[in-house]
Protein backbone atom coordinates (compact mmCIF):
# COMPACT_ATOMS: atom_id res chain seq x y z
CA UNK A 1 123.25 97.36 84.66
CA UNK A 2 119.99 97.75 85.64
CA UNK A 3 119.42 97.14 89.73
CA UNK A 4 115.54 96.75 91.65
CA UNK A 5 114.28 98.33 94.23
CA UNK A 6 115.57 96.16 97.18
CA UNK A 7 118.76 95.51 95.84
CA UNK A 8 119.30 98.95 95.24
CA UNK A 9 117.96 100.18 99.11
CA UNK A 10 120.34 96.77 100.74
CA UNK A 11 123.69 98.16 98.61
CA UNK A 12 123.18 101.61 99.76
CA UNK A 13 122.55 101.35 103.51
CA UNK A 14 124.49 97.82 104.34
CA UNK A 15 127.54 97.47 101.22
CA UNK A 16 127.99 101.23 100.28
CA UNK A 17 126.71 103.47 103.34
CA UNK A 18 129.74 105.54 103.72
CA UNK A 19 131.47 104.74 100.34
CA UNK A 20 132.53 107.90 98.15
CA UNK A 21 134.64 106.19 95.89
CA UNK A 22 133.57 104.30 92.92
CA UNK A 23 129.86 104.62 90.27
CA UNK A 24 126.63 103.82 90.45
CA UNK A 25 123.98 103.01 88.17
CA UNK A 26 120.99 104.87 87.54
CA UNK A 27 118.88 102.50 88.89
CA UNK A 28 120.74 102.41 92.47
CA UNK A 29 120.74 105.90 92.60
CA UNK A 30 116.97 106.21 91.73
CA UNK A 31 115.53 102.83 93.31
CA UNK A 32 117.25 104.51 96.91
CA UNK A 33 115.70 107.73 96.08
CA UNK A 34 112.33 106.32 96.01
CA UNK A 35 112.80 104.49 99.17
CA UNK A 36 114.34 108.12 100.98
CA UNK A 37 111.00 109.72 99.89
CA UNK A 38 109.17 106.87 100.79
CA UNK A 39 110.86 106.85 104.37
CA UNK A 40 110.43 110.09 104.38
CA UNK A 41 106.81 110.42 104.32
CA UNK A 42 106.41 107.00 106.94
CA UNK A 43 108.91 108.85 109.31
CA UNK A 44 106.47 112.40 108.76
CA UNK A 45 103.83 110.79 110.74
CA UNK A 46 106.12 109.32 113.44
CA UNK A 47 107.30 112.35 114.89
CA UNK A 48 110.82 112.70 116.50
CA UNK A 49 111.27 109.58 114.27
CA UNK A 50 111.77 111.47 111.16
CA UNK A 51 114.50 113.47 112.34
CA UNK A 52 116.32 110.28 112.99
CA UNK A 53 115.18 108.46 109.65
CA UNK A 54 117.04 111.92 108.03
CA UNK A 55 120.26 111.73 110.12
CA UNK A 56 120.23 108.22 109.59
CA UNK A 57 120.07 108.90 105.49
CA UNK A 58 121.56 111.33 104.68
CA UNK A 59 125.11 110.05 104.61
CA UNK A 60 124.78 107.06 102.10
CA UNK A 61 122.14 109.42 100.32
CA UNK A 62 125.05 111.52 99.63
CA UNK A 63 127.11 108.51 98.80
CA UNK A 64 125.21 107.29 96.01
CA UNK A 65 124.90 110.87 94.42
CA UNK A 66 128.51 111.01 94.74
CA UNK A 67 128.77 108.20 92.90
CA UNK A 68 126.10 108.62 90.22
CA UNK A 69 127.76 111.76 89.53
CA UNK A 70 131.05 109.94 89.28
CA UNK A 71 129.41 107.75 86.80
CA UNK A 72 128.49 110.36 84.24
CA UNK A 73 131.82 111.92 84.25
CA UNK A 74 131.07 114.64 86.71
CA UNK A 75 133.31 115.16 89.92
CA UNK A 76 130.95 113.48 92.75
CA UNK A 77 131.83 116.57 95.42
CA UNK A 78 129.17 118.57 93.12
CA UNK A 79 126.39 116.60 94.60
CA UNK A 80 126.96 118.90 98.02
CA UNK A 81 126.05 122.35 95.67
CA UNK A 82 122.56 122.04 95.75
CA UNK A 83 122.45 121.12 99.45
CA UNK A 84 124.69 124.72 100.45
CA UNK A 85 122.08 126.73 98.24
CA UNK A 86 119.64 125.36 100.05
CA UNK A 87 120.98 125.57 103.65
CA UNK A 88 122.26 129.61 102.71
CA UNK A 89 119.00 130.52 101.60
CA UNK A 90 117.55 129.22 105.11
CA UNK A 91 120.01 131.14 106.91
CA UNK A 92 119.78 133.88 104.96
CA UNK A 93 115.93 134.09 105.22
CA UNK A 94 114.05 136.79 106.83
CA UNK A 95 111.77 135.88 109.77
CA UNK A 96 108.14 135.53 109.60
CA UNK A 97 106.58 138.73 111.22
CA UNK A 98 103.80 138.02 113.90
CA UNK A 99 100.44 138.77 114.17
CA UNK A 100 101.38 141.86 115.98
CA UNK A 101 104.70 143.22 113.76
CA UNK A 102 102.25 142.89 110.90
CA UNK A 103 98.80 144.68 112.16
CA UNK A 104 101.88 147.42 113.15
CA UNK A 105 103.10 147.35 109.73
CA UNK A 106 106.63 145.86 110.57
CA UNK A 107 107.65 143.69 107.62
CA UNK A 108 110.81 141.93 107.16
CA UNK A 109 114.18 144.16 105.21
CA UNK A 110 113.06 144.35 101.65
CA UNK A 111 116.79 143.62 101.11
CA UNK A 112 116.93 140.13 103.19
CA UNK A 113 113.56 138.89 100.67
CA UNK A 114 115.48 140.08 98.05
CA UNK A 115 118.66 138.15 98.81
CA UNK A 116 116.42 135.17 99.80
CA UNK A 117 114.63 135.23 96.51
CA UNK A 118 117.37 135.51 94.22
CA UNK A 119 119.10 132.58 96.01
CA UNK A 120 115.95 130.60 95.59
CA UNK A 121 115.88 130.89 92.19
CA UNK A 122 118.95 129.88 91.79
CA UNK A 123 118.67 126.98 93.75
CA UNK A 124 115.61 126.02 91.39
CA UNK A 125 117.65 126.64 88.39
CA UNK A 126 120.94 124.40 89.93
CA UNK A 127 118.14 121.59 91.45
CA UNK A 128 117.00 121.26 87.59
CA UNK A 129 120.84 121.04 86.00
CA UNK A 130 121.07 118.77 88.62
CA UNK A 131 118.00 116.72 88.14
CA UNK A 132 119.60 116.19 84.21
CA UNK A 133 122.83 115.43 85.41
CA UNK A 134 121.56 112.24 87.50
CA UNK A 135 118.95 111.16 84.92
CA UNK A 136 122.12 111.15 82.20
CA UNK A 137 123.34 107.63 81.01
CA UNK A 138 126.33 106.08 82.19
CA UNK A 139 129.71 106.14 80.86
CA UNK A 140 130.01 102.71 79.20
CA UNK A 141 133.88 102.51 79.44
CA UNK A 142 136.35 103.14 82.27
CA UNK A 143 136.06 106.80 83.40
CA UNK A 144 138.08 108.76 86.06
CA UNK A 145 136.47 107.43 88.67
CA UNK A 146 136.58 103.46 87.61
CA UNK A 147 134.46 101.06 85.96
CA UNK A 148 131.16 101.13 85.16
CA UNK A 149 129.04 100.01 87.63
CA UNK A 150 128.60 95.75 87.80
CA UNK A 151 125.33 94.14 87.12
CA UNK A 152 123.94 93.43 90.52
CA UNK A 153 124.48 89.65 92.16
């Protein structure tokens, strides 16, 4: 089933905002995607704006990678990994030194960099095996998680 652009942006955010359950097709996931990345770089410019374009988002965002994943077989809770990487290694980060810490010679813990770059390259590494996972076709027949997706109306 393939699904356009608009089709794909109205079932996300009015039909399926909040809904877990179920598969969808490449093209949903991908045609809503393009439109978060899109509204992403309109909200940029708009200041305060783009924090509530990403609140406003990020829920059916994570719907329809639930159910993409879902659609390939996968368990659709997976779609959260690459999101806790992401969010540890920003914890986890060391702090920028100032002008002054640095023209003292205070750096951040070799340890903390350490930490933070080992958990970035593993959140490359997971963001790719990701990436493959939601490019993979979808299960023609009945899976786990229900029918294929239907050919949009």
């Amino acid at each position: 089933m393939t699904m356009d652009f608009m089709t794909a942006v109205k079932t996300c955010l009015t039909q399926k905002y909040a809904k877990f359950e179920g598969r969808a097709s490449r093209s949903e996931y991908w045609w809503f995607f393009l439109f978060v990345v899109l509204g992403s770089i309109v909200a940029m410019f708009l200041g305060p704006l783009s924090f509530i374009f990403t609140l406003a988002i990020i829920v059916p965002m994570l719907a329809v990678g639930f159910r993409r994943l879902q659609d390939t077989g996968r368990p659709g809770w997976w779609i959260v990994i690459p999101a806790v990487l992401s969010l540890l290694n920003t914890l986890l980060a060391p702090d920028m030194p100032d002008e002054a810490a640095i023209a003292a010679g205070e750096f951040p813990d070799t340890g903390s960099v350490l930490v933070s770059g080992i958990l970035g390259i593993i959140g490359l590494i997971v963001s790719l095996v990701f990436l493959w996972f939601l490019t993979r076709p979808s299960q023609p027949e009945t899976n786990q998680y229900g029918p294929p997706p239907a050919p949009a109306a």
